[in-house]
C-alpha atoms as a PDB file:
ATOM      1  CA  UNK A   1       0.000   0.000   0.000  1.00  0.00           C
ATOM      2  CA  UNK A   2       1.007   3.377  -0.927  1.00  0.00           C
ATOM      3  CA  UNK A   3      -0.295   6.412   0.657  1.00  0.00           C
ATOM      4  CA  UNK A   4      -1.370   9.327  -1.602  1.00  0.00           C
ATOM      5  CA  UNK A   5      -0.988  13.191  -0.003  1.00  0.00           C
ATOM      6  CA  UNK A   6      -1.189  15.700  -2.686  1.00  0.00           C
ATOM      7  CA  UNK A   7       0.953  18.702  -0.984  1.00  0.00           C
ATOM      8  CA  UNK A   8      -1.962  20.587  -2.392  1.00  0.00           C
ATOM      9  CA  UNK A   9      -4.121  19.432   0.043  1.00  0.00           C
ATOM     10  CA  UNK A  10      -2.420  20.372   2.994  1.00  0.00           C
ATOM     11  CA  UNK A  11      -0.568  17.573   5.529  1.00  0.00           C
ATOM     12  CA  UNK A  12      -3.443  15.144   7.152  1.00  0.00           C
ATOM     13  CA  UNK A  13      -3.572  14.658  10.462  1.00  0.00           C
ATOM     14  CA  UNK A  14      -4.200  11.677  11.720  1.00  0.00           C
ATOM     15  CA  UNK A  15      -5.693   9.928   8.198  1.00  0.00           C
ATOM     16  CA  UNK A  16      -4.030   9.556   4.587  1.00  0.00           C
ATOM     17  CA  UNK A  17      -6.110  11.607   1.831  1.00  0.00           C
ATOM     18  CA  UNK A  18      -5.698   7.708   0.018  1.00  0.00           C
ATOM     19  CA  UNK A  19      -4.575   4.341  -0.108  1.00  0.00           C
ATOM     20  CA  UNK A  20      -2.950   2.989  -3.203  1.00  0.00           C
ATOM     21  CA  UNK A  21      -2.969  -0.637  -3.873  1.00  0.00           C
ATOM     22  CA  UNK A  22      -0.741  -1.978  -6.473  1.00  0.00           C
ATOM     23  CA  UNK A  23      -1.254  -5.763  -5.222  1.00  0.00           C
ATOM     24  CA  UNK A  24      -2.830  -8.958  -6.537  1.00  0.00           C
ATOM     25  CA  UNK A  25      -4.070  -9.087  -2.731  1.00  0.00           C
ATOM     26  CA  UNK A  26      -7.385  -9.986  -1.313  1.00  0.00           C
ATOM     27  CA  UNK A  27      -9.705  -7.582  -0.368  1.00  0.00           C
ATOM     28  CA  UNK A  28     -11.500  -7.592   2.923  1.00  0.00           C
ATOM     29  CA  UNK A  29     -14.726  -5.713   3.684  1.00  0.00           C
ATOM     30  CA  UNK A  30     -15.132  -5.413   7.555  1.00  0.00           C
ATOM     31  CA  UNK A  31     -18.549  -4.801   8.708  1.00  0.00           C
ATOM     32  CA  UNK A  32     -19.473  -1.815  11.139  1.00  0.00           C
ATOM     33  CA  UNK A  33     -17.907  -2.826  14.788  1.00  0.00           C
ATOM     34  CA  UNK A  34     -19.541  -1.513  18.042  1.00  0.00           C
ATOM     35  CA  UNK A  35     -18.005  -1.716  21.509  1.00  0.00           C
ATOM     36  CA  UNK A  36     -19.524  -5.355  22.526  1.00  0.00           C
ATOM     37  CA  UNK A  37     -17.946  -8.508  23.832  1.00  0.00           C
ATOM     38  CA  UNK A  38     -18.777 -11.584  22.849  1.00  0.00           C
ATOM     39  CA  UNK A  39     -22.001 -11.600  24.744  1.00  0.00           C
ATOM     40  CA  UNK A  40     -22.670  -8.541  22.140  1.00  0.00           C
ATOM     41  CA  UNK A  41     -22.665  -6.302  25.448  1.00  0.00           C
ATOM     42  CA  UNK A  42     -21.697  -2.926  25.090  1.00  0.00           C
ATOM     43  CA  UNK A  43     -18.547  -3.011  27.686  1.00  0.00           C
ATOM     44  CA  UNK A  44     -18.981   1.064  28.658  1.00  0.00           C
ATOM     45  CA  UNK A  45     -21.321   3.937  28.366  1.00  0.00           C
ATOM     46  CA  UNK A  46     -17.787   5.940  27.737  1.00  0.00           C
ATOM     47  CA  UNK A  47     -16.965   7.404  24.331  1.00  0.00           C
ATOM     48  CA  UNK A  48     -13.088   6.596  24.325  1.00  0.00           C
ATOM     49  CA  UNK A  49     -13.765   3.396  25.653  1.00  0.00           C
ATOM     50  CA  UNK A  50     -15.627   2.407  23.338  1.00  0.00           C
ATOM     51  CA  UNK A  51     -13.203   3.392  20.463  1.00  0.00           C
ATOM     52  CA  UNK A  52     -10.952   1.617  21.858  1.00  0.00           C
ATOM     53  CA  UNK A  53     -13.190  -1.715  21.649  1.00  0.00           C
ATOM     54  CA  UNK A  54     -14.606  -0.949  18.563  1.00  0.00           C
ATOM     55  CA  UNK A  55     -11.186  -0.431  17.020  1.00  0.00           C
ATOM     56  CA  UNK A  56      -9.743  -3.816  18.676  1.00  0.00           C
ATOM     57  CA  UNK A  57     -13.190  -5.257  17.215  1.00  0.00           C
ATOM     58  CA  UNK A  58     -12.410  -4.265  13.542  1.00  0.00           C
ATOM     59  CA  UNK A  59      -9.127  -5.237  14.385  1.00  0.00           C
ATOM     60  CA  UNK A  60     -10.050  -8.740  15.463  1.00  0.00           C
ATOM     61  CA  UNK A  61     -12.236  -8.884  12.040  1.00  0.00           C
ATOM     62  CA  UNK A  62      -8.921  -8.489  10.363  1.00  0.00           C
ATOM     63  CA  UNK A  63      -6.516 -10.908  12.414  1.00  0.00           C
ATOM     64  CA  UNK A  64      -9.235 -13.830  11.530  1.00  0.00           C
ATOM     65  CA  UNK A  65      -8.904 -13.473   8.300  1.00  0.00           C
ATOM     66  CA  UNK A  66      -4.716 -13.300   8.364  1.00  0.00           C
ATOM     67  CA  UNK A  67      -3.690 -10.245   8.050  1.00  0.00           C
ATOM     68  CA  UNK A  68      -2.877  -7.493  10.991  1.00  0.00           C
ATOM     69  CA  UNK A  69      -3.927  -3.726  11.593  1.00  0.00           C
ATOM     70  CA  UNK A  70      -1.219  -2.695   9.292  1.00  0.00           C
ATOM     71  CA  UNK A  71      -3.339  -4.286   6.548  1.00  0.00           C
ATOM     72  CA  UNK A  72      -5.944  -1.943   7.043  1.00  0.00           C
ATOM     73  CA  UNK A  73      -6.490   0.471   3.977  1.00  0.00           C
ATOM     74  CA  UNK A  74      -9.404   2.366   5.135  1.00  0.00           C
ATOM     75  CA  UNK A  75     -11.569   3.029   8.538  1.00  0.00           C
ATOM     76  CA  UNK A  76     -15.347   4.587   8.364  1.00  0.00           C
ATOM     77  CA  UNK A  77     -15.969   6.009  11.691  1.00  0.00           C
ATOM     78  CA  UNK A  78     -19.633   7.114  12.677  1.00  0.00           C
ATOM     79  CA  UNK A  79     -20.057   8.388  15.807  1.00  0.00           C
ATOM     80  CA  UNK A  80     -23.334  10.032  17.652  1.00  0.00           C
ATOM     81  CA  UNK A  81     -21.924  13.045  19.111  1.00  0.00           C
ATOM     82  CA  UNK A  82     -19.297  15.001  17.200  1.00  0.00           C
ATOM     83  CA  UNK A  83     -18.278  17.328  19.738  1.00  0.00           C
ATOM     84  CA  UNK A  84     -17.804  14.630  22.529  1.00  0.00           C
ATOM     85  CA  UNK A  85     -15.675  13.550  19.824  1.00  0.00           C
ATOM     86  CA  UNK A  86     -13.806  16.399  19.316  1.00  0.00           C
ATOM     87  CA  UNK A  87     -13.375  17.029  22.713  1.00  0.00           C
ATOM     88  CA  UNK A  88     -12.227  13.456  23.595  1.00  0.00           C
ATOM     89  CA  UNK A  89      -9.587  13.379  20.228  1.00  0.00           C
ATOM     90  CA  UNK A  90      -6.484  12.990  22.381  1.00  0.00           C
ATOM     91  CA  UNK A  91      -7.407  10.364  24.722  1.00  0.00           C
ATOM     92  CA  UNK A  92      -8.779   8.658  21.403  1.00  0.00           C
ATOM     93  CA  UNK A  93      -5.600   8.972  19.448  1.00  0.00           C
ATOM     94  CA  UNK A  94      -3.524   7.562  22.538  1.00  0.00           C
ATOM     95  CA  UNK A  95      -6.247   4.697  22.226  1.00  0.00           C
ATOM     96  CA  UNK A  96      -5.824   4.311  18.109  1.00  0.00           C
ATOM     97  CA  UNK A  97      -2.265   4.588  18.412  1.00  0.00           C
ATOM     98  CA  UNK A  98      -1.945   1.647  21.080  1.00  0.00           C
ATOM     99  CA  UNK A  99      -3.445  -0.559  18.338  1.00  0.00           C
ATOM    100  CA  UNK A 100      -2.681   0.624  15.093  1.00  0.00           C
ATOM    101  CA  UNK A 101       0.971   2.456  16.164  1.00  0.00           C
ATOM    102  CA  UNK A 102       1.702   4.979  13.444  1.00  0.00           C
ATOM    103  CA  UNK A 103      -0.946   3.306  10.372  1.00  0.00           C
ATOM    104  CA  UNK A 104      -2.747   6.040   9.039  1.00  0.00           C
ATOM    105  CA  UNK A 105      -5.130   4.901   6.669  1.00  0.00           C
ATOM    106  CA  UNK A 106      -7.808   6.651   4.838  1.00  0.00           C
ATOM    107  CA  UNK A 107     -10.212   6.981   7.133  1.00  0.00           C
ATOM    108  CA  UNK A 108     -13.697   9.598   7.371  1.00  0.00           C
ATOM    109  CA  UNK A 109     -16.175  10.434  10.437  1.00  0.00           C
ATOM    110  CA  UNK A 110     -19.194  10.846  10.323  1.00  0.00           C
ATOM    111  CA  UNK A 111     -22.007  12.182  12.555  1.00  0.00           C
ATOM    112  CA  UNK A 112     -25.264  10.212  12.992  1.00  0.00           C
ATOM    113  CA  UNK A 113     -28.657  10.136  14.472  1.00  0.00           C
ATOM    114  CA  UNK A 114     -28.179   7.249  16.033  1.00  0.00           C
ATOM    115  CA  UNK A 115     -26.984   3.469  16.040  1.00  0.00           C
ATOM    116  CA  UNK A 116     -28.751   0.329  15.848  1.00  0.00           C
ATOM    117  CA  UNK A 117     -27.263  -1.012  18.795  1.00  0.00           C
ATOM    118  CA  UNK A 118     -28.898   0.660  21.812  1.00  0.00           C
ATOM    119  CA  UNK A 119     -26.221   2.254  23.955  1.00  0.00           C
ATOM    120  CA  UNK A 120     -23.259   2.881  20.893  1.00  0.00           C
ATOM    121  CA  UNK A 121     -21.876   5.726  20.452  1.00  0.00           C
ATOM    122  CA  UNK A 122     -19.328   4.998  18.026  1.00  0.00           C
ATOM    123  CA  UNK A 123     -19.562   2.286  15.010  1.00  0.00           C
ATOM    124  CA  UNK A 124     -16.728   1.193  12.679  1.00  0.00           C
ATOM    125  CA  UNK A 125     -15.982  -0.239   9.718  1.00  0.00           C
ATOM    126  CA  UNK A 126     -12.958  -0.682   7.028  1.00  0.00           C
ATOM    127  CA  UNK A 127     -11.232  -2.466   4.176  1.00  0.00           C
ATOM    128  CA  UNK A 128      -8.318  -4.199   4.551  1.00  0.00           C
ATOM    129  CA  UNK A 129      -5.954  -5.499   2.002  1.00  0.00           C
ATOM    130  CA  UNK A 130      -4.415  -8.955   2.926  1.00  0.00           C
END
């Protein structure tokens, strides 16, 4: 993978404006992840917590299927409240950084109404290329 940041578009933060993939490799499609266990609890009413186990969720997704969080090309994150979100960034980033180090992939947030899963704040979902 190759990541794509036009100097025209400023440095991102955080993300890569794209993901180039040059690679006979598989692609894998993970579906949205919320912060449950394998009861399909949601572990805590706490934003950053749940990143954290939504993240290691997708990232569990990925691991099953033989490849690692470095494989991940790109992250959807939709989250409830933006401004808890905005306000919380830095205790989130120390959380995505614990599990995906210094793999920035293309990634996009957006705010919803709400979830389908009563009690989630944040829902994610990706591609990964194994």
């Amino acid at each position: 993978m190759k990541l794509i940041n036009p100097p025209s578009l400023g440095s991102p933060k955080g993300y890569a404006n794209g993901v180039l993939v040059e690679t006979p490799g598989r692609l894998l499609f993970i579906a949205g992840q919320v912060a449950w266990n394998e009861q399909q609890e949601i572990v805590s009413h706490d934003l950053v917590e749940q990143f954290e186990r939504a993240l290691a969720n997708v990232i569990t997704v990925v691991n099953a299927a033989g490849g690692s969080a470095q494989h991940i090309a790109r992250l959807i994150i939709y989250v409830v409240d933006r401004d808890e979100y905005r306000a919380r960034l830095r205790e989130i980033g120390e959380r995505y950084r614990a599990q995906m180090g210094k793999h920035f992939p293309a990634m996009v947030l957006v705010e919803v109404k709400g979830l389908l899963e009563t009690g989630a704040q944040i829902e994610i979902e990706g591609t990964a290329v194994l």
